[in-house]
Protein backbone atom coordinates (compact mmCIF):
# COMPACT_ATOMS: atom_id res chain seq x y z
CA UNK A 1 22.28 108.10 54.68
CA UNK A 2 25.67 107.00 54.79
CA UNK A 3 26.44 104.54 52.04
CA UNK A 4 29.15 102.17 51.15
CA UNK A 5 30.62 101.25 47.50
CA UNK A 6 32.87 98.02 46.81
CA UNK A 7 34.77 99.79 43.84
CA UNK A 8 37.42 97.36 43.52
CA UNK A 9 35.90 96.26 40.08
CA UNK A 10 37.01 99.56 38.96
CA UNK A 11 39.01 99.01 35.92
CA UNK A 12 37.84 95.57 34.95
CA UNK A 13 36.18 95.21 31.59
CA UNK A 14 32.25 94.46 32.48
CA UNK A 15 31.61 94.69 35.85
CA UNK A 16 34.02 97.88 35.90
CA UNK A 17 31.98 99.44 33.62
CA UNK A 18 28.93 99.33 35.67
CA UNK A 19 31.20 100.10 39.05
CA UNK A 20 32.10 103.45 36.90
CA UNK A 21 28.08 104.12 35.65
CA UNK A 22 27.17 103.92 39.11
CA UNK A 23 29.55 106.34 40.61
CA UNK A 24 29.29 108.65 37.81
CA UNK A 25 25.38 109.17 38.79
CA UNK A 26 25.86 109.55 41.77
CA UNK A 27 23.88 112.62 43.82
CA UNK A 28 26.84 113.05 46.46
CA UNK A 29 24.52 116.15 48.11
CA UNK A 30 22.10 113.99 48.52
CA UNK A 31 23.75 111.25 50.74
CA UNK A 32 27.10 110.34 52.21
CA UNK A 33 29.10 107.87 49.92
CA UNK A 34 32.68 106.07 51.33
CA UNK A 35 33.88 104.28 48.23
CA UNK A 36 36.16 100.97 49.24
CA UNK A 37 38.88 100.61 46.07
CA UNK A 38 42.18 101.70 44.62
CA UNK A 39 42.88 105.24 45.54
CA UNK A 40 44.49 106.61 42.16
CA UNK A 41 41.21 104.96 40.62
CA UNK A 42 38.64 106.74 42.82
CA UNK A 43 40.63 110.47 42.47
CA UNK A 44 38.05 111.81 40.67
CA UNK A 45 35.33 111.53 43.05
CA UNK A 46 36.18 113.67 45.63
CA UNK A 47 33.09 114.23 47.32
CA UNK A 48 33.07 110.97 48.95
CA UNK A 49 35.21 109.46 50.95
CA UNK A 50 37.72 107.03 50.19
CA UNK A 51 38.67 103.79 52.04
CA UNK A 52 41.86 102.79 50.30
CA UNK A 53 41.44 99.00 49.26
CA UNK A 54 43.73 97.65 46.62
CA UNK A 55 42.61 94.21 47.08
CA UNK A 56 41.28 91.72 44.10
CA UNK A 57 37.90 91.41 44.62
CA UNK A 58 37.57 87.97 43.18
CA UNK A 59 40.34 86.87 45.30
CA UNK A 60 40.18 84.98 48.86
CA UNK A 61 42.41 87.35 50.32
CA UNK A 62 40.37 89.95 48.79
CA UNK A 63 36.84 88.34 50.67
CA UNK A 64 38.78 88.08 53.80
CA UNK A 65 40.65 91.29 54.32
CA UNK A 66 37.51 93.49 53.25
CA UNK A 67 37.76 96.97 55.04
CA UNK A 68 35.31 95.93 58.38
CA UNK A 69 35.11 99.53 59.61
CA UNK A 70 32.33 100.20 56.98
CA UNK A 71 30.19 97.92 59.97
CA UNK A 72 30.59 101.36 62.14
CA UNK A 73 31.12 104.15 59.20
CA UNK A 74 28.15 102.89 56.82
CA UNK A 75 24.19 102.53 56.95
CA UNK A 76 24.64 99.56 54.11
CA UNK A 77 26.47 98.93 51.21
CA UNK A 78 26.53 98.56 47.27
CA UNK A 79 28.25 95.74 46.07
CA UNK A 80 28.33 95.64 41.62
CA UNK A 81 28.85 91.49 41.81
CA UNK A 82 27.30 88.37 43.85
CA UNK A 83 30.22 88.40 45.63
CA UNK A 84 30.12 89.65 49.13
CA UNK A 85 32.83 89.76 51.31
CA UNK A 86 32.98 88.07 54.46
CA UNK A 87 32.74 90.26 57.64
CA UNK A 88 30.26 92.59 56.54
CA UNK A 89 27.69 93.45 59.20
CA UNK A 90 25.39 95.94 57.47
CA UNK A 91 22.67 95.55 54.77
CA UNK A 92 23.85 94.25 51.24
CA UNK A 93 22.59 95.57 47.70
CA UNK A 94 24.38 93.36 44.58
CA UNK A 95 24.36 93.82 41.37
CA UNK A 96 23.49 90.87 39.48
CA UNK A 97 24.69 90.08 35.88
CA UNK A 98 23.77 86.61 34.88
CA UNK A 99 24.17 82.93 36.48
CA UNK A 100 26.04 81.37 33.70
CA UNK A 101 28.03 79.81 36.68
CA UNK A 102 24.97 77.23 37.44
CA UNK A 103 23.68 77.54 33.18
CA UNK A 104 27.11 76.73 31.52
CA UNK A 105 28.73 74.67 34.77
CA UNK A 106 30.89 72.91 31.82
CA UNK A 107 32.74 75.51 30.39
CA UNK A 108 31.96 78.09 32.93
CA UNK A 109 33.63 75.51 35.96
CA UNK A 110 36.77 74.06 36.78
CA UNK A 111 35.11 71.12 37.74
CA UNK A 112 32.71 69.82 40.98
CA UNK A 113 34.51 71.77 43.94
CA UNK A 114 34.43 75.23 41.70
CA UNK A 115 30.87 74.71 40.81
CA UNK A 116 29.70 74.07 44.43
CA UNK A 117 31.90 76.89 45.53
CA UNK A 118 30.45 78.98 43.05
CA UNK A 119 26.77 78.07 43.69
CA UNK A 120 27.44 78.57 47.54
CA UNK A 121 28.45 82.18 47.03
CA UNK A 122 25.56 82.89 44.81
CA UNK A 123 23.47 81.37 47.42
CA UNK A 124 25.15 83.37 50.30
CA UNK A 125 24.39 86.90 48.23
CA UNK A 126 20.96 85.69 47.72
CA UNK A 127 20.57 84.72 51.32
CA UNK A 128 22.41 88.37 52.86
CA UNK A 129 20.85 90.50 50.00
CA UNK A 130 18.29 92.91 51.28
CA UNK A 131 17.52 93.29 47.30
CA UNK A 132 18.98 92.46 44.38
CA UNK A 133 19.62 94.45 41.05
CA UNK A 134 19.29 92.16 38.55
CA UNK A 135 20.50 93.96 34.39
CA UNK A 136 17.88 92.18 32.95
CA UNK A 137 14.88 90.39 32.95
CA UNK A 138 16.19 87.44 31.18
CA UNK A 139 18.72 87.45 34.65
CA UNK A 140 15.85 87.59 37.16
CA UNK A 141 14.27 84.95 35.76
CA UNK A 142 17.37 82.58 36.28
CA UNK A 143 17.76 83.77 39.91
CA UNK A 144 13.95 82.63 40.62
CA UNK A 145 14.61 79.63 38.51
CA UNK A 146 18.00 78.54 40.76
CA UNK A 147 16.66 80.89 43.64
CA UNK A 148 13.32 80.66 44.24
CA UNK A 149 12.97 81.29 47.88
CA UNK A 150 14.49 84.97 48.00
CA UNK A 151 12.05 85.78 44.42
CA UNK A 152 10.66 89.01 46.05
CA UNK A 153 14.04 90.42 46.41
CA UNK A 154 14.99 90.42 42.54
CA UNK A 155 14.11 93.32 40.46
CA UNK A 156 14.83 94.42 37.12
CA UNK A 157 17.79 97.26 36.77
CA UNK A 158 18.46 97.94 33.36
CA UNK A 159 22.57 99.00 32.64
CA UNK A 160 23.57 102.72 30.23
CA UNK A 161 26.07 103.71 28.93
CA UNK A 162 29.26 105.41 30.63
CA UNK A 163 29.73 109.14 30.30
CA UNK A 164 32.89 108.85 28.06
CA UNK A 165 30.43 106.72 25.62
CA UNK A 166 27.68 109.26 26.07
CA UNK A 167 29.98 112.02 25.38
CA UNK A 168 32.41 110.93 22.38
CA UNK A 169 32.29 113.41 19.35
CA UNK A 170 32.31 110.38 15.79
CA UNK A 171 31.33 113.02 13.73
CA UNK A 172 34.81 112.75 12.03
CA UNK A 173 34.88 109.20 11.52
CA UNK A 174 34.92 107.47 8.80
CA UNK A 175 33.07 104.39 8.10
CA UNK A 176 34.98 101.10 6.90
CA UNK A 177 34.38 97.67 5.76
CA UNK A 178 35.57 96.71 8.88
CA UNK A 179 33.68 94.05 11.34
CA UNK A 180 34.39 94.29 14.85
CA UNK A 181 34.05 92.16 18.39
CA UNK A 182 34.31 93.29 21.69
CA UNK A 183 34.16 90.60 24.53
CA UNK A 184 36.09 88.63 26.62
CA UNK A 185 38.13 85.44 25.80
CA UNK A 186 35.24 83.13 26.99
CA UNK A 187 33.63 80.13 25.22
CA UNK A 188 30.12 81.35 25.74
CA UNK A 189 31.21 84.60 23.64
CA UNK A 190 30.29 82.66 20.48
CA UNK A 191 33.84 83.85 18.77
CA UNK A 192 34.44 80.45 16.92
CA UNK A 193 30.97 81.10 15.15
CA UNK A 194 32.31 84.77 14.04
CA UNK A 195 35.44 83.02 12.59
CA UNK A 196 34.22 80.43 11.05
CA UNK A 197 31.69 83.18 9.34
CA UNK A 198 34.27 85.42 7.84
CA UNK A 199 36.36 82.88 6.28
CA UNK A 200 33.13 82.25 4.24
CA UNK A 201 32.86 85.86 3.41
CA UNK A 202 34.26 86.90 -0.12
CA UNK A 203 38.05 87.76 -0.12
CA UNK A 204 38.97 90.99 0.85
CA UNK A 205 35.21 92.79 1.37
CA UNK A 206 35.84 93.16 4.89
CA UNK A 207 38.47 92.99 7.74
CA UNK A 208 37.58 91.66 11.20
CA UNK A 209 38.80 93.44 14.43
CA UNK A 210 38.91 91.82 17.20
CA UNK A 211 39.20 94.11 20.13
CA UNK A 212 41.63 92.25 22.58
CA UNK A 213 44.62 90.05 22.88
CA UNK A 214 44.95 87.02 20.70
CA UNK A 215 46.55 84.65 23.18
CA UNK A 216 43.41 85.28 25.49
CA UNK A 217 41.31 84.11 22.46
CA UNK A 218 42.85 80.56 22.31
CA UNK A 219 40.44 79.94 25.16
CA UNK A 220 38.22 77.37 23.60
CA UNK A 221 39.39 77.22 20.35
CA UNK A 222 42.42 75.71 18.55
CA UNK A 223 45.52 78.36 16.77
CA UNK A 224 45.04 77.47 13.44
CA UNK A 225 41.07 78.83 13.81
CA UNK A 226 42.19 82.27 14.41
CA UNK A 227 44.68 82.25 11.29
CA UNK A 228 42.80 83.71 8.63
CA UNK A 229 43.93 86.69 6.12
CA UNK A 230 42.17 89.82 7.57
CA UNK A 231 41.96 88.90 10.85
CA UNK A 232 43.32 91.38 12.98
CA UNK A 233 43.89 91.44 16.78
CA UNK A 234 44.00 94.94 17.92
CA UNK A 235 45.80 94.00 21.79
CA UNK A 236 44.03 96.11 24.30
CA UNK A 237 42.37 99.16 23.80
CA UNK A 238 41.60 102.59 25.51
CA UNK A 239 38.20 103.43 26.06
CA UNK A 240 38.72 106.44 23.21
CA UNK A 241 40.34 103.92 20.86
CA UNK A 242 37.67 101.22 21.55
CA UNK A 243 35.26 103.61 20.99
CA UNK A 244 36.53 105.18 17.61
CA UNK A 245 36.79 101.61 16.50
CA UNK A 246 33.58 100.83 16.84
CA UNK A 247 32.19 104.41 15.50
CA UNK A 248 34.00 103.65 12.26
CA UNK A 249 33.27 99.61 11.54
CA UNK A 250 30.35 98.62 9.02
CA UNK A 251 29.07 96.11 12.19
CA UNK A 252 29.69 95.31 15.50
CA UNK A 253 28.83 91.13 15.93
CA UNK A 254 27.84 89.88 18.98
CA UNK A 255 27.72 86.05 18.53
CA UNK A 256 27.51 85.06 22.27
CA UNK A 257 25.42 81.65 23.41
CA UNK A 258 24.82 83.58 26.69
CA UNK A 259 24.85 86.90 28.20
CA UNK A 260 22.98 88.20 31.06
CA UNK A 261 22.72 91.69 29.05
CA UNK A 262 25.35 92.41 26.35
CA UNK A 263 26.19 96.56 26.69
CA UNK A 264 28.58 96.42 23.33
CA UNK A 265 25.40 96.26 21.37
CA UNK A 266 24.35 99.45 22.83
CA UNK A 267 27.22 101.26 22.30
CA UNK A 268 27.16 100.19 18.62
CA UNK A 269 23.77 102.04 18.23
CA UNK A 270 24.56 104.99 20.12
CA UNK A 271 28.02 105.33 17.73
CA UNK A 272 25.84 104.53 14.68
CA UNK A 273 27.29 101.18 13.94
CA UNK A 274 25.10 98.25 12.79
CA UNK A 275 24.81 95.26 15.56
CA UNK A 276 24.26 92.05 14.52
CA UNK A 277 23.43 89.50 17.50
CA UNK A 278 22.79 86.27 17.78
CA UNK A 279 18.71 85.59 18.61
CA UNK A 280 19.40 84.46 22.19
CA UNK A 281 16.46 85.47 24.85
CA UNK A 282 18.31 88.71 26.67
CA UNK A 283 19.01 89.94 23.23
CA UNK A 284 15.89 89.31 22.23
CA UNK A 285 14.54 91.49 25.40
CA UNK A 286 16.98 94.34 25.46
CA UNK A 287 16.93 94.78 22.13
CA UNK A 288 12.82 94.54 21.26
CA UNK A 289 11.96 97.90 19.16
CA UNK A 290 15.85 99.09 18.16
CA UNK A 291 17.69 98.30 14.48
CA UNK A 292 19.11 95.49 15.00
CA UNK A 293 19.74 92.08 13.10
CA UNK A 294 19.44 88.87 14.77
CA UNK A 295 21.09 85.76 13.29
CA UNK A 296 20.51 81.62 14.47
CA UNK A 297 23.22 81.96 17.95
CA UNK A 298 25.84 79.55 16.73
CA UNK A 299 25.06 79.03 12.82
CA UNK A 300 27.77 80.40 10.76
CA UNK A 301 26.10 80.34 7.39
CA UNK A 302 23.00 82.78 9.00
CA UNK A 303 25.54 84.47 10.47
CA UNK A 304 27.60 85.28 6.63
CA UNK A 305 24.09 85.94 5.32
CA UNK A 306 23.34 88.72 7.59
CA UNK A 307 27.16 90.23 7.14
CA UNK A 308 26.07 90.13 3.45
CA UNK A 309 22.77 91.52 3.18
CA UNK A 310 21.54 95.10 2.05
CA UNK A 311 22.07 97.74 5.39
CA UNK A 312 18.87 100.24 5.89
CA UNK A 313 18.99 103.28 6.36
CA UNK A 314 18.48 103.82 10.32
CA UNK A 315 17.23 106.72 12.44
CA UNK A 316 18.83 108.28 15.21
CA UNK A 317 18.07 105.89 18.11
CA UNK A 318 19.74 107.85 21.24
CA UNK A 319 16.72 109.21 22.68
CA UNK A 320 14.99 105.94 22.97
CA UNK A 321 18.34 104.37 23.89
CA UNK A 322 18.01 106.77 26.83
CA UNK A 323 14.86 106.35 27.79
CA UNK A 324 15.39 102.79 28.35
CA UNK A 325 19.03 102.47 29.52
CA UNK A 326 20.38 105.19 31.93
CA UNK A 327 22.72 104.97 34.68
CA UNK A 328 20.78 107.78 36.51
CA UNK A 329 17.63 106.06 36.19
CA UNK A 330 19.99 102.78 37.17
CA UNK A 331 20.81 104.77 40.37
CA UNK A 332 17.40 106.26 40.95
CA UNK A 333 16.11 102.55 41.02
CA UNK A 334 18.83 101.21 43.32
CA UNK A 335 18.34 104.67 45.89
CA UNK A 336 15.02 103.96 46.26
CA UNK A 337 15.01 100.04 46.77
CA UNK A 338 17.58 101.00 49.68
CA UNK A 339 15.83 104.03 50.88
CA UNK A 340 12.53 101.94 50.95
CA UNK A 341 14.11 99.39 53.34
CA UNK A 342 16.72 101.56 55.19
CA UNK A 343 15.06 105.07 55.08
């Protein structure tokens, strides 16, 4: 089968991620793969072909100008987002990540036009979809919620981890008392409750890291809330560097109000760090069975408690880590949902 891959999210923190997963597990024997994106980007998968594509897929231009000769090259396509470009003539297969669009309209919105534009594109991928890979099950339960006509075409895909996580050698890192976060600049992220937390920590037991570039955190938030002695703002990371920071801090916090899966978490475990996560439902679901501590999402003084109390000891979770989450068995799924409507 000839298949098409929107890779323009290459690069792109989140969505990226999952864009790089899939290619990564790909079987390229197996079927014929033309992947749409940035040509530097997509270098290392030379068994496919490449449609160059530098276009921002979140962009008009870049729903408009989509490559159209995948309509005569391609069988159907993958696309790792709800949004599909227009022009596209063969069968779709999204990716989808959460609706926070239509749950947090308020801060998620620029107001009544950008909702309803943002609800009409969700409804259009619903609509074209010929299924839908939803990360979790927390997410497929808000697309039959908003969605309810097009339920049968939602099933659960779980995310993994990328190869450069799978494969990163921590045995020489040292731990610290160092907290970190990783997410974007986004309300929903919860990062106001992390600050708030470590100012009521005691002086000087730990620093906080926050993996990213202050100016993006004023989202939200006023200045003076980020101004605290030990707060550190690392600017943006490589993957290696992200990685080692997490291997070496005492906990990863994940704080958020709202996620539609949360992968930092995952990575924590995997590196051996200890994630601490606020006890909203898709935490609660990915999470079920693995050593984690949950804390009241948006309560500060649960949050200082947890930082504070005595750390178990903790088994090796990686095996059951990739039992559950695996970008092959993401790919598997997603093959065979296309093959069993296509094939």
């Amino acid at each position: 089968m000839k298949i098409a891959v929107d890779c323009r999210y290459l690069g792109k923190s989140g969505i990226g991620r999952v864009c790089e997963g899939i290619l990564d597990n790909l079987d390229y024997t197996a079927d014929e793969y033309f992947l749409i994106g940035d040509a530097k980007r997509l270098a290392p998968y030379r068994a496919a072909h490449i449609i160059e594509d530098d276009g921002d897929p979140f962009s008009v231009g870049g729903m408009l100008r989509f490559p159209k000769k995948v309509n005569k090259l391609c069988d159907c396509i993958i696309i790792p987002n709800f949004i599909i470009p227009f022009g596209i003539g063969i069968p779709v297969y999204p990716v989808m990540h959460d609706l926070i669009f239509l749950d947090m309209p308020k801060i998620m919105t620029r107001g009544k036009i950008d909702y309803l534009l943002k609800k009409m594109l969700l409804r259009r991928c619903m609509k074209k979809a010929r299924k839908i890979a939803c990360v979790s099950e927390f997410t497929r339960s808000r697309c039959r919620h908003y969605f309810p006509k097009f339920a049968d075409k939602y099933y659960v895909n779980y995310n993994g981890l990328s190869k450069d996580v799978l494969s990163f050698d921590g045995s020489a890192t040292e731990k610290s008392n160092t907290i970190v976060y990783v997410g974007n600049v986004k309300p929903h992220k919860g990062l106001a409750t992390l600050i708030e937390a470590y100012k009521m920590l005691p002086s000087g037991k730990f620093r906080l890291k926050i993996i990213g570039e202050r100016e993006g955190f004023l989202t939200g938030m006023k200045a003076e809330q980020l101004d605290h002695e030990g707060v550190i703002f690392t600017g943006r990371l490589s993957d290696e560097d992200l990685l080692r920071e997490i291997a070496s801090a005492a906990f990863l916090v994940q704080p958020s109000l709202y996620e539609g899966f949360g992968l930092p978490p995952l990575e924590a475990l995997w590196l051996g760090t200890q994630p601490i996560l606020s006890d909203i439902p898709v935490f609660r679901e990915i999470y079920d069975g693995f050593p984690v501590v949950f804390f009241e999402a948006g309560n500060a003084q649960a949050l200082k408690e947890a930082l504070l109390a005595p750390v178990a000891d903790r088994p090796s979770v990686r095996e059951k880590i990739l039992q559950k989450f695996s970008y092959s068995h993401f790919v598997d799924r997603l093959r065979k949902n296309i093959y069993a409507i296509e094939g």
